[in-house]
PDBML (XML) file of the C-alpha atoms, coordinates in Angstrom:
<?xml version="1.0" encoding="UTF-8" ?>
<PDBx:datablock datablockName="MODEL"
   xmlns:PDBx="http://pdbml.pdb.org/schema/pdbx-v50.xsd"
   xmlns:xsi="http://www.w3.org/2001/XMLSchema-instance"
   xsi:schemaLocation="http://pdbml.pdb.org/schema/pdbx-v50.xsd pdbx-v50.xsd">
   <PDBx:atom_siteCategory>
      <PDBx:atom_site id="1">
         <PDBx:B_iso_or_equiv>0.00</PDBx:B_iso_or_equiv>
         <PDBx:Cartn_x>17.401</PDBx:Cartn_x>
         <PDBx:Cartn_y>11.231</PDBx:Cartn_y>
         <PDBx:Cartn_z>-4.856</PDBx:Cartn_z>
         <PDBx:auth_asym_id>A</PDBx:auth_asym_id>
         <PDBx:auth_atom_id>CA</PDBx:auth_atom_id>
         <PDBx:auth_comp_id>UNK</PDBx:auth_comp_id>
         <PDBx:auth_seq_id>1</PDBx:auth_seq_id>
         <PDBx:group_PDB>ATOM</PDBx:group_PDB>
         <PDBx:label_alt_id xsi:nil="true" />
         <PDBx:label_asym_id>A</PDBx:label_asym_id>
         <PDBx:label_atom_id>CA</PDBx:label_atom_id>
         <PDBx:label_comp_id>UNK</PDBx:label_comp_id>
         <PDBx:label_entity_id>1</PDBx:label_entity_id>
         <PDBx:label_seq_id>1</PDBx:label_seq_id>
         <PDBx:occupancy>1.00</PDBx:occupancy>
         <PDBx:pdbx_PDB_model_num>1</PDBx:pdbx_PDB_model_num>
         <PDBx:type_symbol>C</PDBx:type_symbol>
      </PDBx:atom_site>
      <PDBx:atom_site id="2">
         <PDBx:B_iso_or_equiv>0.00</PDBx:B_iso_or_equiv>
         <PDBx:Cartn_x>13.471</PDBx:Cartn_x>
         <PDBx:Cartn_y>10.789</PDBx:Cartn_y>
         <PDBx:Cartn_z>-5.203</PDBx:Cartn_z>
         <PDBx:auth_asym_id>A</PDBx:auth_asym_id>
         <PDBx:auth_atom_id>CA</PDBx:auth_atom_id>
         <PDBx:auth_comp_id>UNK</PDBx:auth_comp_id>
         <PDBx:auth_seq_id>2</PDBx:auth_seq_id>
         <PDBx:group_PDB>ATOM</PDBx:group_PDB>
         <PDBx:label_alt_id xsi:nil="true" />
         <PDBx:label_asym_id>A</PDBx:label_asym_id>
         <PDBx:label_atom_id>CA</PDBx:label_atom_id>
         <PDBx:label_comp_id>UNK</PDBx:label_comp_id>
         <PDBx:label_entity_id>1</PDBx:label_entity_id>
         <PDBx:label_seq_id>2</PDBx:label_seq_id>
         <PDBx:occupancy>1.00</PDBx:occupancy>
         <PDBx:pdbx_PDB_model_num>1</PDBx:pdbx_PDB_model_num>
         <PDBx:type_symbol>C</PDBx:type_symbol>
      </PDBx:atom_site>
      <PDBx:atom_site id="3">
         <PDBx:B_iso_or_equiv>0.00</PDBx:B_iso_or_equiv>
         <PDBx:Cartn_x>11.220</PDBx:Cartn_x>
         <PDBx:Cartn_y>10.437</PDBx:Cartn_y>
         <PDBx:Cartn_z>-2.824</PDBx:Cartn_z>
         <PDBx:auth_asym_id>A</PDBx:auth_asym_id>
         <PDBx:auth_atom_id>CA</PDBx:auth_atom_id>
         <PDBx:auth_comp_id>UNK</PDBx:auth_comp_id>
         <PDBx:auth_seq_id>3</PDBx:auth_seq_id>
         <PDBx:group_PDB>ATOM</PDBx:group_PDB>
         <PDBx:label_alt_id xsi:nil="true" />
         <PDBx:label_asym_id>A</PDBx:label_asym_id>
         <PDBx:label_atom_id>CA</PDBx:label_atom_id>
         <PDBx:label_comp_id>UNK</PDBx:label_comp_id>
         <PDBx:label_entity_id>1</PDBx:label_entity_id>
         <PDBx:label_seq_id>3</PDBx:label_seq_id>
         <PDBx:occupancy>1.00</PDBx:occupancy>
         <PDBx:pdbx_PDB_model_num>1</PDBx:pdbx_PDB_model_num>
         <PDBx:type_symbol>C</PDBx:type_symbol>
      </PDBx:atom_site>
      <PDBx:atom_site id="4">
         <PDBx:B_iso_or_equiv>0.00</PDBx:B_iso_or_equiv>
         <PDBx:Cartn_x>8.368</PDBx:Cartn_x>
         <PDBx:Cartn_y>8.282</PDBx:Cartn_y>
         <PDBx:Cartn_z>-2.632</PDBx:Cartn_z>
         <PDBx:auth_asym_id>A</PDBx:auth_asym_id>
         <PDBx:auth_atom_id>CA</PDBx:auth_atom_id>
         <PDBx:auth_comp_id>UNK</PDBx:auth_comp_id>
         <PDBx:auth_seq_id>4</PDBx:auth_seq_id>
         <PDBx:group_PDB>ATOM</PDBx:group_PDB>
         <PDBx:label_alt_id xsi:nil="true" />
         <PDBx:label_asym_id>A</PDBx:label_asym_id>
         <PDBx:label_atom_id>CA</PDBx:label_atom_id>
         <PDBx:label_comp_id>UNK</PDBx:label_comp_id>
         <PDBx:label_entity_id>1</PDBx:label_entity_id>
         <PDBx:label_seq_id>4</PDBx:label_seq_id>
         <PDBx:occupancy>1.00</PDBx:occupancy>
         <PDBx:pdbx_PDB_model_num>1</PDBx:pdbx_PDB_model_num>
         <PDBx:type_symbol>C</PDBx:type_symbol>
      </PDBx:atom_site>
      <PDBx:atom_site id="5">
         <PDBx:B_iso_or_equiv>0.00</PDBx:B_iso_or_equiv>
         <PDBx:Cartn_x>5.757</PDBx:Cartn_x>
         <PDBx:Cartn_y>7.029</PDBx:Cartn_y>
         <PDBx:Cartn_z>-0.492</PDBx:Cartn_z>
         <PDBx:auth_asym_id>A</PDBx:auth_asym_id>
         <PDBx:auth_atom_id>CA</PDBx:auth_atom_id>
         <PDBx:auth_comp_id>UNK</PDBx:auth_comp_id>
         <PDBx:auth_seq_id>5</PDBx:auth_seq_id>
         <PDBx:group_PDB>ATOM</PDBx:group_PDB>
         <PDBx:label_alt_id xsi:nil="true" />
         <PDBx:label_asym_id>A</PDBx:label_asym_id>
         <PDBx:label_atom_id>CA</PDBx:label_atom_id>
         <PDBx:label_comp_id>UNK</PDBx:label_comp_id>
         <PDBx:label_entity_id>1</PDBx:label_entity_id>
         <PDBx:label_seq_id>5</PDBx:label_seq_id>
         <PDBx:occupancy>1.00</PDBx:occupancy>
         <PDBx:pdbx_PDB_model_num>1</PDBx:pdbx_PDB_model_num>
         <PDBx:type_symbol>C</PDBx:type_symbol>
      </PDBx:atom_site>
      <PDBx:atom_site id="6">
         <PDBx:B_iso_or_equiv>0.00</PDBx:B_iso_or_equiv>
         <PDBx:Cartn_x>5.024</PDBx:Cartn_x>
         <PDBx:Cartn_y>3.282</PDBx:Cartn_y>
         <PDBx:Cartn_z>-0.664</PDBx:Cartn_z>
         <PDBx:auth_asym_id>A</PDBx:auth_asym_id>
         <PDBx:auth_atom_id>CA</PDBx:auth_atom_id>
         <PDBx:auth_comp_id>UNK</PDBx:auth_comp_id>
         <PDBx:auth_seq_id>6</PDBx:auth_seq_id>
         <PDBx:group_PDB>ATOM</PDBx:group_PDB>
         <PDBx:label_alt_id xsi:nil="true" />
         <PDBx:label_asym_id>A</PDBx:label_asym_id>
         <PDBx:label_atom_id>CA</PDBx:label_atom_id>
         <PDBx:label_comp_id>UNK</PDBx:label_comp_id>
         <PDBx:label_entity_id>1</PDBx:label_entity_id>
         <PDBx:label_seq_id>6</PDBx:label_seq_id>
         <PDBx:occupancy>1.00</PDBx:occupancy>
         <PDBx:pdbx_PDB_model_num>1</PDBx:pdbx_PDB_model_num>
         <PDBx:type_symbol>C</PDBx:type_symbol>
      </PDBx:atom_site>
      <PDBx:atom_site id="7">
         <PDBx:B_iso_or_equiv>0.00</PDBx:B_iso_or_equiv>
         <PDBx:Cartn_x>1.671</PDBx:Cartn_x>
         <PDBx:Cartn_y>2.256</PDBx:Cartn_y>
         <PDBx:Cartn_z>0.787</PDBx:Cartn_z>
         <PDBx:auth_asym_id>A</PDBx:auth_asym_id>
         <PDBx:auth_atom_id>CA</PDBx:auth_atom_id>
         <PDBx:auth_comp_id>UNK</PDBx:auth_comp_id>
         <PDBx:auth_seq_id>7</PDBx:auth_seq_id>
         <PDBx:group_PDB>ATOM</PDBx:group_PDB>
         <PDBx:label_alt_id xsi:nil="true" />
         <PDBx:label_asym_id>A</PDBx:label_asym_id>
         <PDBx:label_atom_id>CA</PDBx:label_atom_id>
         <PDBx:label_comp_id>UNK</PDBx:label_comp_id>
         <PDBx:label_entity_id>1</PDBx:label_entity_id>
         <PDBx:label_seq_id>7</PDBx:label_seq_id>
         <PDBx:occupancy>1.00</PDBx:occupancy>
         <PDBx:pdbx_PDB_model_num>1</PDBx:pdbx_PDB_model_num>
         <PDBx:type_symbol>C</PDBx:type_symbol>
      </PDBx:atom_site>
      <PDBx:atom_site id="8">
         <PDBx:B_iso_or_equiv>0.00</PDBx:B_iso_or_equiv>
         <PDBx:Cartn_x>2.334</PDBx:Cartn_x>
         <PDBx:Cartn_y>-1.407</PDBx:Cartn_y>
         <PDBx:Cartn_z>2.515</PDBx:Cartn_z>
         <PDBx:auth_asym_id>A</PDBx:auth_asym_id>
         <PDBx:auth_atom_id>CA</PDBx:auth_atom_id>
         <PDBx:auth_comp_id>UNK</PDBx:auth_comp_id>
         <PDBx:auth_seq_id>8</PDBx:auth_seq_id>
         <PDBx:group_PDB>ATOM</PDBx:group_PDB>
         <PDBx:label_alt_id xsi:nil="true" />
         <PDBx:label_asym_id>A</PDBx:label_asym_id>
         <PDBx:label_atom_id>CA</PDBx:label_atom_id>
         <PDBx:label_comp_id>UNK</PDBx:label_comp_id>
         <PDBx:label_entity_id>1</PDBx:label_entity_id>
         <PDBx:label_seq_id>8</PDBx:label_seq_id>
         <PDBx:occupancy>1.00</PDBx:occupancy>
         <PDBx:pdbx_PDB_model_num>1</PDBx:pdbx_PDB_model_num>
         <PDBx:type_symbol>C</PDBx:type_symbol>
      </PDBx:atom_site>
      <PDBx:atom_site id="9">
         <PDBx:B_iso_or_equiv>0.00</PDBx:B_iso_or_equiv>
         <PDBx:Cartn_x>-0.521</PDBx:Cartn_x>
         <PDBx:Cartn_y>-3.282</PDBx:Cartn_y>
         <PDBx:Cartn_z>3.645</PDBx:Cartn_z>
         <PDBx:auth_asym_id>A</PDBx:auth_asym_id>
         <PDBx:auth_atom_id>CA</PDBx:auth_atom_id>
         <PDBx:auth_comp_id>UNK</PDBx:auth_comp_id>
         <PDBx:auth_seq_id>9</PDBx:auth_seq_id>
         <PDBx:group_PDB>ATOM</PDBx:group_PDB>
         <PDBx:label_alt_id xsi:nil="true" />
         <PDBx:label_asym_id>A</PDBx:label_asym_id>
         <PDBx:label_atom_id>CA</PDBx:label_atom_id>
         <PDBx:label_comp_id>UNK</PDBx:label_comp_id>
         <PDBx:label_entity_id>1</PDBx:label_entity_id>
         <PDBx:label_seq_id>9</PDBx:label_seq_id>
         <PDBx:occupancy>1.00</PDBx:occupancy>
         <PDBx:pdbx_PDB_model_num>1</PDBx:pdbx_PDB_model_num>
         <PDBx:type_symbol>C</PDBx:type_symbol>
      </PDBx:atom_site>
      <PDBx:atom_site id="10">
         <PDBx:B_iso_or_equiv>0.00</PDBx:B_iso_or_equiv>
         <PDBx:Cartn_x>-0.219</PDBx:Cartn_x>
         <PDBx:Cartn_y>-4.311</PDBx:Cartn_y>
         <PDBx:Cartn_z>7.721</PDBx:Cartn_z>
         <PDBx:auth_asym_id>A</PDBx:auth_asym_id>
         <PDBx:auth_atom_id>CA</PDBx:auth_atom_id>
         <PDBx:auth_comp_id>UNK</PDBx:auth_comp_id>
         <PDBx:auth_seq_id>10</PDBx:auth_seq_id>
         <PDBx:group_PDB>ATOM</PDBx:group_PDB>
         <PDBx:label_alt_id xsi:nil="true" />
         <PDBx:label_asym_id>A</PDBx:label_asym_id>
         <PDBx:label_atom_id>CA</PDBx:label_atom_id>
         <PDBx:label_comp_id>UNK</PDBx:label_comp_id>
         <PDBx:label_entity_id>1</PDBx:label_entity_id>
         <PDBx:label_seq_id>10</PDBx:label_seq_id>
         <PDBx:occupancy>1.00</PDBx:occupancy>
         <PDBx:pdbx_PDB_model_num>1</PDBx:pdbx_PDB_model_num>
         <PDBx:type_symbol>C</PDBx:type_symbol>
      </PDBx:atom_site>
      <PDBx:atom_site id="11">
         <PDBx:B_iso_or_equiv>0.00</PDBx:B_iso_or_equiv>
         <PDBx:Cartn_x>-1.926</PDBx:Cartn_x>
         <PDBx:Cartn_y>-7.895</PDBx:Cartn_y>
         <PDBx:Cartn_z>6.811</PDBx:Cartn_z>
         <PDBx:auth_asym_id>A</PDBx:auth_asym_id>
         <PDBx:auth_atom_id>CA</PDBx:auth_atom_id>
         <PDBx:auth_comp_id>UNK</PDBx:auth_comp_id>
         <PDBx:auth_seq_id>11</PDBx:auth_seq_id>
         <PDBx:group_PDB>ATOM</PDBx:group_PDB>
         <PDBx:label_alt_id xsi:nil="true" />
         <PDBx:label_asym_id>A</PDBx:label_asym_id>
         <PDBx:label_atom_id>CA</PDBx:label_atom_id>
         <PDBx:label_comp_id>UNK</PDBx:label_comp_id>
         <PDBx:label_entity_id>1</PDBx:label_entity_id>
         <PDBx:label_seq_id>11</PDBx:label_seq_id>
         <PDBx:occupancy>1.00</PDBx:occupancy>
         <PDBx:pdbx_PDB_model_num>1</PDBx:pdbx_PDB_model_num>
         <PDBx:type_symbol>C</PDBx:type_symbol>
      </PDBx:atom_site>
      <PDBx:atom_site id="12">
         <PDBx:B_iso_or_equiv>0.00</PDBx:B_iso_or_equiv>
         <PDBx:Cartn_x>-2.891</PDBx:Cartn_x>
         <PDBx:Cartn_y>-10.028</PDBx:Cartn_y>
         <PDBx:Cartn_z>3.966</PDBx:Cartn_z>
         <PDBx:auth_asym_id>A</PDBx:auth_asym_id>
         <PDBx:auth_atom_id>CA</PDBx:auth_atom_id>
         <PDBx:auth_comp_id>UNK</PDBx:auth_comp_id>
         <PDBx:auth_seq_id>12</PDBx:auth_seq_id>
         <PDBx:group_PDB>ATOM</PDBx:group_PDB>
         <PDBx:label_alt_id xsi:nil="true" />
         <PDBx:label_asym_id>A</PDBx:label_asym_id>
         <PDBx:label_atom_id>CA</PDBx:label_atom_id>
         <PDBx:label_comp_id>UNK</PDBx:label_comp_id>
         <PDBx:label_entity_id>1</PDBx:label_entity_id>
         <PDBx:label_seq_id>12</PDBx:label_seq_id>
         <PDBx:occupancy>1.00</PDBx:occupancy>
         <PDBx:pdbx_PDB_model_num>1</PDBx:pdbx_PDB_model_num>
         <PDBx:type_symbol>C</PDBx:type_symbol>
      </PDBx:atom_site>
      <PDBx:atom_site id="13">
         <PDBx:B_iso_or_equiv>0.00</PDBx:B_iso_or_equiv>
         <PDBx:Cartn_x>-7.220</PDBx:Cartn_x>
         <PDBx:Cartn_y>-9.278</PDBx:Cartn_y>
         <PDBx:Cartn_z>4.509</PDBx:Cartn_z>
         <PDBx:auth_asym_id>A</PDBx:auth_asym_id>
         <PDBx:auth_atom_id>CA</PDBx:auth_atom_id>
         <PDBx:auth_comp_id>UNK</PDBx:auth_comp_id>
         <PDBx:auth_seq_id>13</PDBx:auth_seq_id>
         <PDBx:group_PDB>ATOM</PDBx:group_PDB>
         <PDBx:label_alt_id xsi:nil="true" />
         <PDBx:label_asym_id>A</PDBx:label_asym_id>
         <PDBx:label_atom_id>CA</PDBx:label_atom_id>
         <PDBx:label_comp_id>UNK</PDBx:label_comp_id>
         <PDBx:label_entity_id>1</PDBx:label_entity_id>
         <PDBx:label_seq_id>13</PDBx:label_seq_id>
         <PDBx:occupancy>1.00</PDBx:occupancy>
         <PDBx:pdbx_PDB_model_num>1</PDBx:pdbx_PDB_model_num>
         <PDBx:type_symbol>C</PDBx:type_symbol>
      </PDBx:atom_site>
      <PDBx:atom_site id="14">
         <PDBx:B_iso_or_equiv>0.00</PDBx:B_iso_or_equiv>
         <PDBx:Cartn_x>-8.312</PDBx:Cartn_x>
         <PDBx:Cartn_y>-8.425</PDBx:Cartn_y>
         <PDBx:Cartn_z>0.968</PDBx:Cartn_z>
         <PDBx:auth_asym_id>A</PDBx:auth_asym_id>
         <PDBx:auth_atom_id>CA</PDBx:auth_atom_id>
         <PDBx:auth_comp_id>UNK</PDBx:auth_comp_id>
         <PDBx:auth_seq_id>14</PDBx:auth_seq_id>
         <PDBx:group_PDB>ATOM</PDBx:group_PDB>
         <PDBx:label_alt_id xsi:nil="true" />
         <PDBx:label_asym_id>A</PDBx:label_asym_id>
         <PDBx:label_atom_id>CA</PDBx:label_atom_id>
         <PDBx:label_comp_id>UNK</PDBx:label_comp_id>
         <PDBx:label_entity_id>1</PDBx:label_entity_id>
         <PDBx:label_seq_id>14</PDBx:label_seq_id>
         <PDBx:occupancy>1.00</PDBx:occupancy>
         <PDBx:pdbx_PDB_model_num>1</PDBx:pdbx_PDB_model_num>
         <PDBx:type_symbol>C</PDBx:type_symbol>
      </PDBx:atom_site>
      <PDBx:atom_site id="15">
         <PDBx:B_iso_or_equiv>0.00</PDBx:B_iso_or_equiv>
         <PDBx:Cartn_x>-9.162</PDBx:Cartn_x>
         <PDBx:Cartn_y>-4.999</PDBx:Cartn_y>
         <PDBx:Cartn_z>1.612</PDBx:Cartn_z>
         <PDBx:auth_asym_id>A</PDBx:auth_asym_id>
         <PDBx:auth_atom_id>CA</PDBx:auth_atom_id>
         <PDBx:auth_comp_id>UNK</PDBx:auth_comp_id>
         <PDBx:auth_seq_id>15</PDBx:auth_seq_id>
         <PDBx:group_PDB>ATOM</PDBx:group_PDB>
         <PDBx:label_alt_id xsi:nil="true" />
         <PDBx:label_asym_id>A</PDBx:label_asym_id>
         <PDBx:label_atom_id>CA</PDBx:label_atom_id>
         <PDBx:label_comp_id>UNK</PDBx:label_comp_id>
         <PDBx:label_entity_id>1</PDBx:label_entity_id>
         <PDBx:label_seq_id>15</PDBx:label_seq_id>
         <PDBx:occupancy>1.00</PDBx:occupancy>
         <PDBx:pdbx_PDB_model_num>1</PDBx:pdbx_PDB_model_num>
         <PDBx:type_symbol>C</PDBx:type_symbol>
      </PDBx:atom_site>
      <PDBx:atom_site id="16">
         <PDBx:B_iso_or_equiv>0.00</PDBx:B_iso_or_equiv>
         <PDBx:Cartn_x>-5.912</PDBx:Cartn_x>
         <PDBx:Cartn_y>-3.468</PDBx:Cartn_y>
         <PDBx:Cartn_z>3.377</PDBx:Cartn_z>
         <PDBx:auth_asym_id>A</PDBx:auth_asym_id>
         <PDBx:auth_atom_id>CA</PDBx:auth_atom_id>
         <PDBx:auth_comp_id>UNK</PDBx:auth_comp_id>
         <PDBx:auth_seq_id>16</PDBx:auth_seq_id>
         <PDBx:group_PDB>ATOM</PDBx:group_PDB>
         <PDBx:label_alt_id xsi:nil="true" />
         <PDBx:label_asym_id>A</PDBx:label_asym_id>
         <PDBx:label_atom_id>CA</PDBx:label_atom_id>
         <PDBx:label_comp_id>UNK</PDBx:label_comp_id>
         <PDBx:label_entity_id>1</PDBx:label_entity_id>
         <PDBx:label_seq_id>16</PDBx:label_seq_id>
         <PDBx:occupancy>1.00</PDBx:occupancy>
         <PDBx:pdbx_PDB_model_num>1</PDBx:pdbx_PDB_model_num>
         <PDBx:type_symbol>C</PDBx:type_symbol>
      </PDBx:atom_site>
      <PDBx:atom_site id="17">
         <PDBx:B_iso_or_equiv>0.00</PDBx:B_iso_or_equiv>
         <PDBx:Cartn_x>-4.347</PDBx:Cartn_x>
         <PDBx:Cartn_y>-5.364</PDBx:Cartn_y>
         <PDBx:Cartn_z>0.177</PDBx:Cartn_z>
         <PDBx:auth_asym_id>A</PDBx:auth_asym_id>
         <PDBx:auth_atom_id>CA</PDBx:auth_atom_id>
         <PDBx:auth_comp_id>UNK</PDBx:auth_comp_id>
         <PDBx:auth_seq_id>17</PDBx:auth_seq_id>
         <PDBx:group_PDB>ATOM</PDBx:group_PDB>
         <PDBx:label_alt_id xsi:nil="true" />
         <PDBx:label_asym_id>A</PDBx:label_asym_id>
         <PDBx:label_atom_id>CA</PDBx:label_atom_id>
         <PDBx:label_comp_id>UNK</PDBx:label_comp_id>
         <PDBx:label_entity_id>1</PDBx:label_entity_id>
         <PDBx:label_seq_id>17</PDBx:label_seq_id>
         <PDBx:occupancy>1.00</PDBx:occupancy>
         <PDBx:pdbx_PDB_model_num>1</PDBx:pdbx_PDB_model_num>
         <PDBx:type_symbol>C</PDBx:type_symbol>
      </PDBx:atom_site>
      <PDBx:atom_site id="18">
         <PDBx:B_iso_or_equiv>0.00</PDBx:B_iso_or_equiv>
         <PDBx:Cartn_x>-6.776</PDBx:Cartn_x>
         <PDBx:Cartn_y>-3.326</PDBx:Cartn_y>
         <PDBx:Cartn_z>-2.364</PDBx:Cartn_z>
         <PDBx:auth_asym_id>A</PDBx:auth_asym_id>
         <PDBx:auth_atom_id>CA</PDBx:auth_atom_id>
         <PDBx:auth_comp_id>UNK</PDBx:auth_comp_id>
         <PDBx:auth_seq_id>18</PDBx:auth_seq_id>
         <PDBx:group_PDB>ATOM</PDBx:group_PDB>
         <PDBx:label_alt_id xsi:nil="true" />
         <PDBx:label_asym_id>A</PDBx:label_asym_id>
         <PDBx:label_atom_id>CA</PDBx:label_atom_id>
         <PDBx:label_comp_id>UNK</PDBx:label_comp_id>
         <PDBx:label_entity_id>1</PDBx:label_entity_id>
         <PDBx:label_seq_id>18</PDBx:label_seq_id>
         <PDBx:occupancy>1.00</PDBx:occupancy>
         <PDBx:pdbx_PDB_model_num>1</PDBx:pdbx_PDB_model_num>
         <PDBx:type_symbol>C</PDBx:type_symbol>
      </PDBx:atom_site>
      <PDBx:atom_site id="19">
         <PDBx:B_iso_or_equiv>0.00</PDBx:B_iso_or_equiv>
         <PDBx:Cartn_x>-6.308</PDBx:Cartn_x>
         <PDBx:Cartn_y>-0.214</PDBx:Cartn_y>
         <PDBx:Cartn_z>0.011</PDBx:Cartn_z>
         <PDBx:auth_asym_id>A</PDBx:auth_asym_id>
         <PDBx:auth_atom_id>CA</PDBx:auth_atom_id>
         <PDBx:auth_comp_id>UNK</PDBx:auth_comp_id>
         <PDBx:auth_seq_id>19</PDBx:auth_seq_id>
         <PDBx:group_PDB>ATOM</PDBx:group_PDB>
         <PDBx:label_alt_id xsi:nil="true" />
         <PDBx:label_asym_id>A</PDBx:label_asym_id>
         <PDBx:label_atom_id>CA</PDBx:label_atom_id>
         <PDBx:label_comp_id>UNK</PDBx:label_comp_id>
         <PDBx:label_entity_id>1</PDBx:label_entity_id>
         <PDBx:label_seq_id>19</PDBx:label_seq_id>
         <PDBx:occupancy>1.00</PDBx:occupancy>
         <PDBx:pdbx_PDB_model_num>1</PDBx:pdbx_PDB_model_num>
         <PDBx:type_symbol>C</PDBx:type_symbol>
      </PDBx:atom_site>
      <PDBx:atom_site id="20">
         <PDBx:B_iso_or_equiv>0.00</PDBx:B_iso_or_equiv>
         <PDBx:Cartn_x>-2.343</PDBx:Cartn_x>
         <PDBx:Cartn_y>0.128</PDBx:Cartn_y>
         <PDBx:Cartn_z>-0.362</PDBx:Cartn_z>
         <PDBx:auth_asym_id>A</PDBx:auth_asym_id>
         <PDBx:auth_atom_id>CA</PDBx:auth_atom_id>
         <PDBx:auth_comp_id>UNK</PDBx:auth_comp_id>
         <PDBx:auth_seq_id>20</PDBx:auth_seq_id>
         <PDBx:group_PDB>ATOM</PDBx:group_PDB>
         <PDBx:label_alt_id xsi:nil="true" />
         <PDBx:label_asym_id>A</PDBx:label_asym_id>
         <PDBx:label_atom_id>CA</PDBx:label_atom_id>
         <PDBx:label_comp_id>UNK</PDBx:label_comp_id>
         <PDBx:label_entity_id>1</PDBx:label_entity_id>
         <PDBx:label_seq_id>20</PDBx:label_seq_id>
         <PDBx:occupancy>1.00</PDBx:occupancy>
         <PDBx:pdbx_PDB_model_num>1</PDBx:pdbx_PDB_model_num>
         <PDBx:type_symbol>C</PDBx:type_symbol>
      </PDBx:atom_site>
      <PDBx:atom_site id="21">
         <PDBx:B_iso_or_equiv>0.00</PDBx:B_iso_or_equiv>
         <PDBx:Cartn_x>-2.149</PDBx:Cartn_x>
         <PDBx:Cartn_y>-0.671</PDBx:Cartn_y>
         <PDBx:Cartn_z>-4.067</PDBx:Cartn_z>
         <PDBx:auth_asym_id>A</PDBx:auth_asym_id>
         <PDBx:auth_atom_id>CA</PDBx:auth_atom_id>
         <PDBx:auth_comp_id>UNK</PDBx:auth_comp_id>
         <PDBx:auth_seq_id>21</PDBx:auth_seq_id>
         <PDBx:group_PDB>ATOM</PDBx:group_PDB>
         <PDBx:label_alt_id xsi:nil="true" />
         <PDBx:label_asym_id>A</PDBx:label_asym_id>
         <PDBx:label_atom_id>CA</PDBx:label_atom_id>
         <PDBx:label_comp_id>UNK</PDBx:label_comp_id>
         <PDBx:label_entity_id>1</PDBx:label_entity_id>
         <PDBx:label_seq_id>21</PDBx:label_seq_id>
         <PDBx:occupancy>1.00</PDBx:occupancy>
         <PDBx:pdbx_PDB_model_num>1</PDBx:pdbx_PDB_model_num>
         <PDBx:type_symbol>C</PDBx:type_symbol>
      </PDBx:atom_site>
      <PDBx:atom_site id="22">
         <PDBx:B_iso_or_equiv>0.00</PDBx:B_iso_or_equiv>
         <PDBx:Cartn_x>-4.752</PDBx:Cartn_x>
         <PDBx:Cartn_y>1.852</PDBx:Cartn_y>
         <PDBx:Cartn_z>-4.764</PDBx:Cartn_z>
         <PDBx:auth_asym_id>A</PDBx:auth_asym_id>
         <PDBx:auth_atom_id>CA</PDBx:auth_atom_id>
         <PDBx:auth_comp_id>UNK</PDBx:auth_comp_id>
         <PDBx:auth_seq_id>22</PDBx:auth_seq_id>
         <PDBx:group_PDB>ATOM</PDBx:group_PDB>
         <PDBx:label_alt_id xsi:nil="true" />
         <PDBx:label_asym_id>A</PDBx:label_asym_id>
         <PDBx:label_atom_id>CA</PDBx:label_atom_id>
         <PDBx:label_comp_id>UNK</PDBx:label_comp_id>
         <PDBx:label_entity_id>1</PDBx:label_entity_id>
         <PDBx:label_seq_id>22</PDBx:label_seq_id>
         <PDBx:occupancy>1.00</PDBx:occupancy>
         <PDBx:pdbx_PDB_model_num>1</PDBx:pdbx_PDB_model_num>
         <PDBx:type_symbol>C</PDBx:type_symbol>
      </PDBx:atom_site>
      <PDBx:atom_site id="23">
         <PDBx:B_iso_or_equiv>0.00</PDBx:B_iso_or_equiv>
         <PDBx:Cartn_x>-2.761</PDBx:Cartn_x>
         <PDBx:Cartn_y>4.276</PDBx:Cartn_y>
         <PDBx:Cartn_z>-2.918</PDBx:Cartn_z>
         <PDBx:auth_asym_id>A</PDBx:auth_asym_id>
         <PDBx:auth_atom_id>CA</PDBx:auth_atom_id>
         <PDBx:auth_comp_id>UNK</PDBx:auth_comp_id>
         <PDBx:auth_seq_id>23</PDBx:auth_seq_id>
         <PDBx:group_PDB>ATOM</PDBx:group_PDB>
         <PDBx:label_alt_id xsi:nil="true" />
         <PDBx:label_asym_id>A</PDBx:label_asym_id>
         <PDBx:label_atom_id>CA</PDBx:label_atom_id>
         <PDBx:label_comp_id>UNK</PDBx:label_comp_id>
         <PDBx:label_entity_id>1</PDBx:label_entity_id>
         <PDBx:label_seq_id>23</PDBx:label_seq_id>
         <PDBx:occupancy>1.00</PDBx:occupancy>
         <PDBx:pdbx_PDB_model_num>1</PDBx:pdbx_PDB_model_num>
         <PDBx:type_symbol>C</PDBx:type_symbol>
      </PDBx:atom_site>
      <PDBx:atom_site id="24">
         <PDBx:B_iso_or_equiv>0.00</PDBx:B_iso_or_equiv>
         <PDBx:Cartn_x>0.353</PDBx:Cartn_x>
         <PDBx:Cartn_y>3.108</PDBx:Cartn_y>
         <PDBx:Cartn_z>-4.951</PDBx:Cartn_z>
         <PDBx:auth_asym_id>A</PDBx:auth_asym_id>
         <PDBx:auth_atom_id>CA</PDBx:auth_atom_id>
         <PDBx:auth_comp_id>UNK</PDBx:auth_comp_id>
         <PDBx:auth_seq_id>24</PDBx:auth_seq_id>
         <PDBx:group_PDB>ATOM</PDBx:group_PDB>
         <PDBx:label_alt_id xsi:nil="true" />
         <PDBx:label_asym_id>A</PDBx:label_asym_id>
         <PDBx:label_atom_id>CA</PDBx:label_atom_id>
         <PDBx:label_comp_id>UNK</PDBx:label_comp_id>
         <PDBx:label_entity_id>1</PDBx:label_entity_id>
         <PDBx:label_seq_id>24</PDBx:label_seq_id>
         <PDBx:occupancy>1.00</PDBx:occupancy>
         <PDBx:pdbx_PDB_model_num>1</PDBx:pdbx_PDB_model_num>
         <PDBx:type_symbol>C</PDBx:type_symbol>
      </PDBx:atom_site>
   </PDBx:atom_siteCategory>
</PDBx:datablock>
């Protein structure tokens, strides 16, 4: 099994959408 951590945005604004697929 592999773990990993998956960033998801909490709304569709531009920068929570840049923010989690930077951290992805």
């Amino acid at each position: 099994v592999r773990l990993d951590n998956r960033a998801v945005p909490i709304n569709q604004s531009p920068k929570y959408l840049t923010t989690a697929d930077i951290a992805n």
